[in-house]
N, C-alpha and C. Protein backbone atom coordinates (compact mmCIF):
# COMPACT_ATOMS: atom_id res chain seq x y z
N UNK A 1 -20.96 20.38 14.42
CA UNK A 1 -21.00 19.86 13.06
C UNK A 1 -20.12 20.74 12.17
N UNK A 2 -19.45 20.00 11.65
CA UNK A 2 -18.58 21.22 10.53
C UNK A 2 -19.24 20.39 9.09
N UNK A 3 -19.50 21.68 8.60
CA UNK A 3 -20.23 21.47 6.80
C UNK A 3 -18.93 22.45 5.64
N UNK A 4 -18.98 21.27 4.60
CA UNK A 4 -17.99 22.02 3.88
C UNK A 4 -18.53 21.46 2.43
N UNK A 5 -17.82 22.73 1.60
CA UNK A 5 -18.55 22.16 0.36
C UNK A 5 -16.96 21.86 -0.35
N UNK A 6 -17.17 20.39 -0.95
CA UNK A 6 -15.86 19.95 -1.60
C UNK A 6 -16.35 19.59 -3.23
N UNK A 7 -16.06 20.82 -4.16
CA UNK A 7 -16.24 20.49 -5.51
C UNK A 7 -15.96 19.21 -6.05
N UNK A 8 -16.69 18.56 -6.82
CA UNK A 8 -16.46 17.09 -7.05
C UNK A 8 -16.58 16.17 -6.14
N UNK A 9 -16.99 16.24 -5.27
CA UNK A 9 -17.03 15.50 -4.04
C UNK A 9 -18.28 15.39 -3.18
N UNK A 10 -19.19 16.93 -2.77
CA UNK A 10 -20.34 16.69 -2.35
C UNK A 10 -20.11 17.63 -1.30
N UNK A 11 -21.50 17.75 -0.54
CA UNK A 11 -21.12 18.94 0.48
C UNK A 11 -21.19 17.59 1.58
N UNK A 12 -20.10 18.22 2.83
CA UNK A 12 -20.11 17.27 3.62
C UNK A 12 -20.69 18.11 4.96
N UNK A 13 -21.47 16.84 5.93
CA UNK A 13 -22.05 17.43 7.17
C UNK A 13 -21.66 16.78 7.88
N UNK A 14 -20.34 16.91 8.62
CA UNK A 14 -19.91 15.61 9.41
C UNK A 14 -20.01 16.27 10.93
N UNK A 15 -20.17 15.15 11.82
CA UNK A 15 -20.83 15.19 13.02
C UNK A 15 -20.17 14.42 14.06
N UNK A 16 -20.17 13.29 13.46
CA UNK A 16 -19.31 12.12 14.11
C UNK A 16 -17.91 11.50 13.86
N UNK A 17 -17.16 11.40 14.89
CA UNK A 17 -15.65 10.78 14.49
C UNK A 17 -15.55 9.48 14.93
N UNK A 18 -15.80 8.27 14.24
CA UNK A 18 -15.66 7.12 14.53
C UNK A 18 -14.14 6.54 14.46
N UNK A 19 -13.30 5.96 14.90
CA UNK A 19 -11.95 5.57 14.90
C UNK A 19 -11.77 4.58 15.49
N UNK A 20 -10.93 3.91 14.85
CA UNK A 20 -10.81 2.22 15.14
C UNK A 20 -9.53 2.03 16.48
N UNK A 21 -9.54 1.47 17.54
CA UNK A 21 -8.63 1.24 18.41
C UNK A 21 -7.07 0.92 18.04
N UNK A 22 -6.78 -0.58 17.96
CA UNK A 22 -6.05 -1.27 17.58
C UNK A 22 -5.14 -0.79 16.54
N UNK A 23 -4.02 0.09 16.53
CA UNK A 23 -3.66 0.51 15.08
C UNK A 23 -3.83 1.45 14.36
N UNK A 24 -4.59 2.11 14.70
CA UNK A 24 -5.21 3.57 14.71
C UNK A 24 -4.92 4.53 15.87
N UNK A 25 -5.23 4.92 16.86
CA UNK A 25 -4.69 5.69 17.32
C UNK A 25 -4.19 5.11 18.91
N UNK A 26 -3.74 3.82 18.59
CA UNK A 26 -2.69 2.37 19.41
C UNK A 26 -1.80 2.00 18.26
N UNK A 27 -0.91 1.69 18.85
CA UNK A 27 0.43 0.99 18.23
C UNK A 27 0.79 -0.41 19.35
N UNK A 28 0.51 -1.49 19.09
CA UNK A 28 0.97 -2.10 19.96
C UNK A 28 0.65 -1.95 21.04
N UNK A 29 -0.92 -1.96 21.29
CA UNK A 29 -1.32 -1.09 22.45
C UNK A 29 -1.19 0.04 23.36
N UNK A 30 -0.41 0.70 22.68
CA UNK A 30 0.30 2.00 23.60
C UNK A 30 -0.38 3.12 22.52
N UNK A 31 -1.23 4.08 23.36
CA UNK A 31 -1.51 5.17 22.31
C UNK A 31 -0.42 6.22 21.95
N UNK A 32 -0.54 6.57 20.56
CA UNK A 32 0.20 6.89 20.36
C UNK A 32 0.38 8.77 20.81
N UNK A 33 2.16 9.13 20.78
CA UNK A 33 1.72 10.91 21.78
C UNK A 33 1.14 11.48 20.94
N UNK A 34 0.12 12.26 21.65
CA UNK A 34 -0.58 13.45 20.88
C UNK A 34 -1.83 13.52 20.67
N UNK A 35 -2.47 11.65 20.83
CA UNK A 35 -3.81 11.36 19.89
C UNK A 35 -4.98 12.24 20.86
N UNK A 36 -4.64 11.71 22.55
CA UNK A 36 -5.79 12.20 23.30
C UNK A 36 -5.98 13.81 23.18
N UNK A 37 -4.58 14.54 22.59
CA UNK A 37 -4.91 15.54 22.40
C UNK A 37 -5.68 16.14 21.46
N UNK A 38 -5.53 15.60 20.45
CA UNK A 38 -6.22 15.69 19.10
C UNK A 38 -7.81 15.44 19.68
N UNK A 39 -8.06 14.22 20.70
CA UNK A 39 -9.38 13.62 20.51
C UNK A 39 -10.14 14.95 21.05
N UNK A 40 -9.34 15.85 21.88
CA UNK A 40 -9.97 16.85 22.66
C UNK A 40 -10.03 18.03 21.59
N UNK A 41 -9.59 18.30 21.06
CA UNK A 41 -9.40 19.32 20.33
C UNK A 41 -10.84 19.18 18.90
N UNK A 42 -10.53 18.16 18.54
CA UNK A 42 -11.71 17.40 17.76
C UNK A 42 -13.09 17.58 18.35
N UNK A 43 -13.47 17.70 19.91
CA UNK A 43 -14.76 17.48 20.47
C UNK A 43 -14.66 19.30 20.73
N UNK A 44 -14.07 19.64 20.98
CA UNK A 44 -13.79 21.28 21.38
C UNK A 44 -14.26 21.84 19.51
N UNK A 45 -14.10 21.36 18.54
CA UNK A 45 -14.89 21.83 17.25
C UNK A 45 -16.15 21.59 17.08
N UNK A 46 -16.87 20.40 18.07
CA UNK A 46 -18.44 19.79 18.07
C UNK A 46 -18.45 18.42 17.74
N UNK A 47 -17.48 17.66 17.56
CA UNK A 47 -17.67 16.58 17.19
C UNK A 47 -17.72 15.87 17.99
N UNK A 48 -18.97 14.47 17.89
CA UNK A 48 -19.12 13.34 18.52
C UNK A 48 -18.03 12.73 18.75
N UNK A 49 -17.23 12.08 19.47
CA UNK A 49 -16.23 10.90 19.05
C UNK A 49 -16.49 9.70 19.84
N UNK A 50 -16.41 8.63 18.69
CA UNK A 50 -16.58 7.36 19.34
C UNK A 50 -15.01 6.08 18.77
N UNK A 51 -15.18 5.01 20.09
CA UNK A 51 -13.60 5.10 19.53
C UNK A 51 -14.57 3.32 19.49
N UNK A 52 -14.25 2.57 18.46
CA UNK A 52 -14.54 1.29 18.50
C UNK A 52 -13.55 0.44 18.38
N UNK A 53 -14.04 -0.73 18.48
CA UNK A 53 -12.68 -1.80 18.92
C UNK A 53 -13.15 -3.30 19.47
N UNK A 54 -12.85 -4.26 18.63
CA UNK A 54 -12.80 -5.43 18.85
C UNK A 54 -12.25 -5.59 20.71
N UNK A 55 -11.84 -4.83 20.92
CA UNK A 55 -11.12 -4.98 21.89
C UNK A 55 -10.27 -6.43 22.27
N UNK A 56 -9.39 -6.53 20.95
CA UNK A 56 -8.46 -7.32 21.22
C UNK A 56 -7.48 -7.38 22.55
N UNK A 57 -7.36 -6.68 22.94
CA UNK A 57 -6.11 -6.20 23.92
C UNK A 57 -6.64 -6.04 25.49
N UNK A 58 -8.48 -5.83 25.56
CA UNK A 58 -8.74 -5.91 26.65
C UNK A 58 -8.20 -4.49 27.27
N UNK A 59 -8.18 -3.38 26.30
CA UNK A 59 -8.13 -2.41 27.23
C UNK A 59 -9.12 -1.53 26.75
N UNK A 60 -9.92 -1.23 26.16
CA UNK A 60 -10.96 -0.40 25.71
C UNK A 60 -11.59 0.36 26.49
N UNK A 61 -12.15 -0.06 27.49
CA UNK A 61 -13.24 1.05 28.27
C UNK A 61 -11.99 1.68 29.42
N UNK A 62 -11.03 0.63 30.04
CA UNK A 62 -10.39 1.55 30.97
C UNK A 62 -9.48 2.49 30.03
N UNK A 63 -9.07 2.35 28.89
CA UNK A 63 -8.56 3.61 28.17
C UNK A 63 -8.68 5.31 28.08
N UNK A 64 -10.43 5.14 28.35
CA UNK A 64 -10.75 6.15 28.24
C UNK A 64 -12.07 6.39 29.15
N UNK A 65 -11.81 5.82 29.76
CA UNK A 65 -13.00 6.24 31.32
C UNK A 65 -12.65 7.54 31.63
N UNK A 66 -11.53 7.78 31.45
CA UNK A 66 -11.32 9.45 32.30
C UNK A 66 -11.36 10.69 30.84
N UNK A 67 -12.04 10.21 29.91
CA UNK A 67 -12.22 10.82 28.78
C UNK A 67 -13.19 11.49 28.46
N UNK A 68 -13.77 12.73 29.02
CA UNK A 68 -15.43 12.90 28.97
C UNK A 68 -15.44 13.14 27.42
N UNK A 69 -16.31 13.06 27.16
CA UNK A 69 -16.79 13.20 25.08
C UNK A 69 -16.44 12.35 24.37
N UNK A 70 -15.47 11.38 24.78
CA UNK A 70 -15.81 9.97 24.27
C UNK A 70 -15.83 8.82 24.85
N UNK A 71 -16.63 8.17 23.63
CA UNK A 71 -17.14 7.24 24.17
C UNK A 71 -16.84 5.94 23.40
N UNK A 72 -16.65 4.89 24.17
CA UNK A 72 -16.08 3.95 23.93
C UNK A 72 -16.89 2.67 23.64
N UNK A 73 -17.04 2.05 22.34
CA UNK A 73 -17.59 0.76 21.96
C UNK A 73 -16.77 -0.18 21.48
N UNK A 74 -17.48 -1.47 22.32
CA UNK A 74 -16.65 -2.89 22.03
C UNK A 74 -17.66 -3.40 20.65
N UNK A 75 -17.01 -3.72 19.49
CA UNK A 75 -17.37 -3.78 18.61
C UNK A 75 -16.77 -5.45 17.58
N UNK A 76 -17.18 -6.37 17.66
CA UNK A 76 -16.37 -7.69 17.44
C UNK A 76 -16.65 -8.35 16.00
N UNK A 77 -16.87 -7.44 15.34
CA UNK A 77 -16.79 -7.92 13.88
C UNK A 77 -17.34 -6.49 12.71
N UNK A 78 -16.66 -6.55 11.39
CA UNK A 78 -16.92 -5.41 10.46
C UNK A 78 -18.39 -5.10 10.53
N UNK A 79 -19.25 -6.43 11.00
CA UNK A 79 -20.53 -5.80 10.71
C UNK A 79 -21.33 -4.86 11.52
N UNK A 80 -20.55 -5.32 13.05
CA UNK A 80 -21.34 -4.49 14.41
C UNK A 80 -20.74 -3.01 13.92
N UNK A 81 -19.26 -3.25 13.52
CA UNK A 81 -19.10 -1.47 13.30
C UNK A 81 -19.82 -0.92 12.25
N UNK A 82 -20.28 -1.73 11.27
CA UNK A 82 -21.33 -1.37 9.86
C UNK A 82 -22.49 -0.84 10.79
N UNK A 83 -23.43 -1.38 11.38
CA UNK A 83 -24.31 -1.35 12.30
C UNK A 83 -24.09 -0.05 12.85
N UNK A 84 -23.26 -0.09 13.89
CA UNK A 84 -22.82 1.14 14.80
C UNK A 84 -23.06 2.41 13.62
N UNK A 85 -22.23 3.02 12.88
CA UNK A 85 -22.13 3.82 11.88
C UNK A 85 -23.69 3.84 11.70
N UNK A 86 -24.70 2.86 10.37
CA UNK A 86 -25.58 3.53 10.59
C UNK A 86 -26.48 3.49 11.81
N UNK A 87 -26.22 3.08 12.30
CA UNK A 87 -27.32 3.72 14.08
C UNK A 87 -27.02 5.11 14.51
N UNK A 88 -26.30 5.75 13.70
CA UNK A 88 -25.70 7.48 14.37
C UNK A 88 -25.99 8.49 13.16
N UNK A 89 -25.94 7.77 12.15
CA UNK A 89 -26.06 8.34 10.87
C UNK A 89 -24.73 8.29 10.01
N UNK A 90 -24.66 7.68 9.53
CA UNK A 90 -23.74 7.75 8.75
C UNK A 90 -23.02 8.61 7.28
N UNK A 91 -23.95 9.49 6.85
CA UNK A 91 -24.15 10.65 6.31
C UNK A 91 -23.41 11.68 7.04
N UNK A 92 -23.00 11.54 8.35
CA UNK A 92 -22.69 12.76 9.08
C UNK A 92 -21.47 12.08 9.96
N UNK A 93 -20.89 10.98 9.26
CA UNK A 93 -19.87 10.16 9.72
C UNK A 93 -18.66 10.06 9.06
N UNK A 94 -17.68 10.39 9.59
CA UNK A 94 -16.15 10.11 9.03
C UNK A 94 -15.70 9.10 9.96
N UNK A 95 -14.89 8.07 9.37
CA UNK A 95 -14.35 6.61 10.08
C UNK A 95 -13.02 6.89 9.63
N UNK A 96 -12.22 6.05 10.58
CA UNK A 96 -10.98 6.39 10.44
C UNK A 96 -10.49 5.12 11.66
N UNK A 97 -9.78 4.02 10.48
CA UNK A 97 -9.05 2.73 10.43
C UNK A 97 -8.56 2.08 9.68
N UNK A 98 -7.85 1.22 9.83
CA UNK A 98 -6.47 0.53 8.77
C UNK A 98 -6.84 -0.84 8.63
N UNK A 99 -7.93 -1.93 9.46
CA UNK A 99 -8.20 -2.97 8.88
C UNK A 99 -9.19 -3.94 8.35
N UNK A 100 -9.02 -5.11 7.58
CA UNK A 100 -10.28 -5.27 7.47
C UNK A 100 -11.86 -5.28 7.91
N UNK A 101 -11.65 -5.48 9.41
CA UNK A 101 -12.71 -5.19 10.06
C UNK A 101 -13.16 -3.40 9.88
N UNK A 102 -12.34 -2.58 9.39
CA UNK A 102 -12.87 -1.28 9.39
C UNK A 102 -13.60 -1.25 7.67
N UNK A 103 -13.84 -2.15 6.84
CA UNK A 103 -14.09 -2.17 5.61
C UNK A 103 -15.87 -1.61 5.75
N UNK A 104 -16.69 -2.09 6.31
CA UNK A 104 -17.76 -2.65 5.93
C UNK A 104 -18.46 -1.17 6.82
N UNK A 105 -17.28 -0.17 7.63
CA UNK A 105 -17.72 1.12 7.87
C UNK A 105 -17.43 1.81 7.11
N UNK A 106 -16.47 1.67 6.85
CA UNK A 106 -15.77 2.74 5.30
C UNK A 106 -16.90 2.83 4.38
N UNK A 107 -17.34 1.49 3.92
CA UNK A 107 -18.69 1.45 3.02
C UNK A 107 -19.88 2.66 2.89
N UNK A 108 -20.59 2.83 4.33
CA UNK A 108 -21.44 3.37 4.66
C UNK A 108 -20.93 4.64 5.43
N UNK A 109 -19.89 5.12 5.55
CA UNK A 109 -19.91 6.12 6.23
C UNK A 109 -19.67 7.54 5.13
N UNK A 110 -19.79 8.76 5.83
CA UNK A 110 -20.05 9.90 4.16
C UNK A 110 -18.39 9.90 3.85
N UNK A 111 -17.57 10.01 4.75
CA UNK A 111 -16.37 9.76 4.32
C UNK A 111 -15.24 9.06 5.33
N UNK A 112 -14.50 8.27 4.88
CA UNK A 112 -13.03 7.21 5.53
C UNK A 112 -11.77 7.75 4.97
N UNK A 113 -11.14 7.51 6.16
CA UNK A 113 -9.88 7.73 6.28
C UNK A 113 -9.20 6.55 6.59
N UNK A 114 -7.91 5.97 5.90
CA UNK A 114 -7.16 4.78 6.37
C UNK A 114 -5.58 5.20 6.55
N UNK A 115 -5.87 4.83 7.83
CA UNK A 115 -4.08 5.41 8.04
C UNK A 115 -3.06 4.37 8.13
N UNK A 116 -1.78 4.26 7.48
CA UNK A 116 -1.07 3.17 7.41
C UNK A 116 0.13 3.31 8.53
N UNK A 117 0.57 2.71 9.81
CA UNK A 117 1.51 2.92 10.90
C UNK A 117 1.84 1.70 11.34
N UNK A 118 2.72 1.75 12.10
CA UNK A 118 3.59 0.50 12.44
C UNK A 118 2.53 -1.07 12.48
N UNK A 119 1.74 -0.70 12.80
CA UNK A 119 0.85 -2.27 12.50
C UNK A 119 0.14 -2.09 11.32
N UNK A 120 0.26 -0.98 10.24
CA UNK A 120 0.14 -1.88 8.83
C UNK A 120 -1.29 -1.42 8.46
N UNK A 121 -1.72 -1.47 7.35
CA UNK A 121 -2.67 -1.17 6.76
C UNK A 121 -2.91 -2.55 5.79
N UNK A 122 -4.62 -2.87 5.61
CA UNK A 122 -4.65 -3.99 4.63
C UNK A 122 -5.03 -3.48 3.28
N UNK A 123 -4.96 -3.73 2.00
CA UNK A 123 -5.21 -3.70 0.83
C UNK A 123 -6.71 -3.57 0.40
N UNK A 124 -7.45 -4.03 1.68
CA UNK A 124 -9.17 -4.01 0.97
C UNK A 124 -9.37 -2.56 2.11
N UNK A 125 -8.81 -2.40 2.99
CA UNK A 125 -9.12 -1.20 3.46
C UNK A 125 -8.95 0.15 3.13
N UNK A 126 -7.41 -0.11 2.19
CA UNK A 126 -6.86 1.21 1.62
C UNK A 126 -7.93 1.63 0.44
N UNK A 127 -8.18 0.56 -0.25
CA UNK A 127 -9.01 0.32 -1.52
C UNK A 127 -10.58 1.17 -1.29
N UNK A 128 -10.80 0.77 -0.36
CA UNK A 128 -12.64 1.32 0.21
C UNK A 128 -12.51 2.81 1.10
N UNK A 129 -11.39 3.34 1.35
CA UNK A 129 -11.07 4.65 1.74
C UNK A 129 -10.91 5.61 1.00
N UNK A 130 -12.06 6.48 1.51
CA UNK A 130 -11.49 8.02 0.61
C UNK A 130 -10.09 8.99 0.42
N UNK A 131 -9.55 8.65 1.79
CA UNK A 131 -8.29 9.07 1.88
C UNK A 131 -7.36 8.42 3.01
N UNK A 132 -5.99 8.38 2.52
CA UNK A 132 -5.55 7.24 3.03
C UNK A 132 -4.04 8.69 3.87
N UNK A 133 -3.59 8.21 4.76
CA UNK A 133 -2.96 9.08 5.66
C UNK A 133 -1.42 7.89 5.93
N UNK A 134 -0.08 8.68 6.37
CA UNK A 134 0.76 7.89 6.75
C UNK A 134 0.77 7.72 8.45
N UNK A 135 -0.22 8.50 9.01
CA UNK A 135 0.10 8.93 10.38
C UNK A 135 -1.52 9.44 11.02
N UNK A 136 -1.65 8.76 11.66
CA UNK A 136 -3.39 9.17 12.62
C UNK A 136 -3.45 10.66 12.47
N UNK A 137 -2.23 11.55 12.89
CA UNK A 137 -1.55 12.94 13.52
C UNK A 137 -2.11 13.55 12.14
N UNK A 138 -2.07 12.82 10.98
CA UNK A 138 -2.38 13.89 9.41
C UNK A 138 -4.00 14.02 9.44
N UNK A 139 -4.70 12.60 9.82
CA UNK A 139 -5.97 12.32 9.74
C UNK A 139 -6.88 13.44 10.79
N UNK A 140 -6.32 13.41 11.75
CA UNK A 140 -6.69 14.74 12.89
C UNK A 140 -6.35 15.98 11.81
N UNK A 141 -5.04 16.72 11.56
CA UNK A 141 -4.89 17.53 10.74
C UNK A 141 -5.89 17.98 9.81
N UNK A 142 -6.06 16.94 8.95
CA UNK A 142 -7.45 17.36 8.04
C UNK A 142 -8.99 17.53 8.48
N UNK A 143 -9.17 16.65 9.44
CA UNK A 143 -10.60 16.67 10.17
C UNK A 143 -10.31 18.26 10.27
N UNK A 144 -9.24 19.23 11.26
CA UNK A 144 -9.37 20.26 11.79
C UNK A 144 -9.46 21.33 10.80
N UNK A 145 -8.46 21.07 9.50
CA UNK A 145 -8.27 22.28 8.74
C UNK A 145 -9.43 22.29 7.59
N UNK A 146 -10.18 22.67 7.22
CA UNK A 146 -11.00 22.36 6.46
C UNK A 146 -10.70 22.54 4.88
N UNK A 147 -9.71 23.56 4.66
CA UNK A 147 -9.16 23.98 3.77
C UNK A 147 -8.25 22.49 3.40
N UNK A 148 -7.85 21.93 4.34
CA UNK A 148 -6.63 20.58 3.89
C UNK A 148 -7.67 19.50 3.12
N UNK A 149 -8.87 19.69 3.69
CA UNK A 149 -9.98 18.72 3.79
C UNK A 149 -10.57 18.62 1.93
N UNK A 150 -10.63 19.82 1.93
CA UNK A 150 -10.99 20.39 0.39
C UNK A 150 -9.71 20.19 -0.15
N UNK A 151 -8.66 20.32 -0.19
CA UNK A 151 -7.76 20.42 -1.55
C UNK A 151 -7.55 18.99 -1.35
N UNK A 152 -7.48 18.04 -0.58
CA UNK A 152 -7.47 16.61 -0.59
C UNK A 152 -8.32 15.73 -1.69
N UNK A 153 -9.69 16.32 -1.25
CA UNK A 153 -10.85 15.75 -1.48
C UNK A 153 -11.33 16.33 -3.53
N UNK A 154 -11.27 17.56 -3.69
CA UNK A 154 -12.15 18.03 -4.36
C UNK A 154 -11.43 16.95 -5.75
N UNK A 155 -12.01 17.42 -6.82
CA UNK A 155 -11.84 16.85 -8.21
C UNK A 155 -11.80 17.63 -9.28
């Protein structure tokens, strides 16, 4: 668990890394370089990670079968991922996705991230995100540095 206190913002106890498939840390189905490294590096600090996904593309679970610490959910509409989030706690949840279906986690989770990359970011997602990223690679960045996390965040 990493806890941080962000003036104007709230103290955060985050626990879990929820992240959306499709567009998030996939481009056209191809993940993008670097992410699985990040995902390891992320669980090597304590964090849960769960990767959700409509699984448009039909590749979801063989993606990451050889992935120990995460774990992979087929998730087929904003509300199952609303659901998912609070079934883990969502207080202790950061989400991190670019489309509408990621809206209705953004909602309920303690804090969202929306990252905008070659497949695009939507307007109600950027809107319901605490912080919005050009690149998955920044969104990892801040999860890790906590200091990036605070001068982002505070008020």
């Amino acid at each position: 668990m990493k806890s941080i206190a962000v003036p104007g913002f709230g103290f955060l106890e985050l626990e879990n890394v929820i992240l959306d498939l499709n567009g998030t840390v996939t481009e056209f189905g191809d993940f993008i370089p670097g992410v699985l490294d990040y995902l390891k590096a992320l669980a090597a600090e304590g964090f849960t990670i769960y990767i959700l996904s409509g699984d448009t593309r039909g590749t979801l679970r063989q993606s990451f079968e050889h992935s120990p610490g995460i774990e992979a959910v087929v998730t087929k509409t904003a509300q199952d991922k609303r659901a998912f989030v609070e079934s883990i706690g969502p207080q202790h949840t950061v989400c991190v996705g670019n489309g509408n279906i990621d809206v209705e986690m953004f909602k309920v989770a303690r804090l969202s991230i929306c990252t905008i990359q070659a497949e695009g970011a939507t307007t109600r997602a950027m809107l319901q995100a605490d912080i919005i990223v050009t690149h998955i690679k920044d969104a990892f960045e801040i999860l890790l540095d906590s200091k990036a996390l605070i001068a982002t965040l505070r008020a």
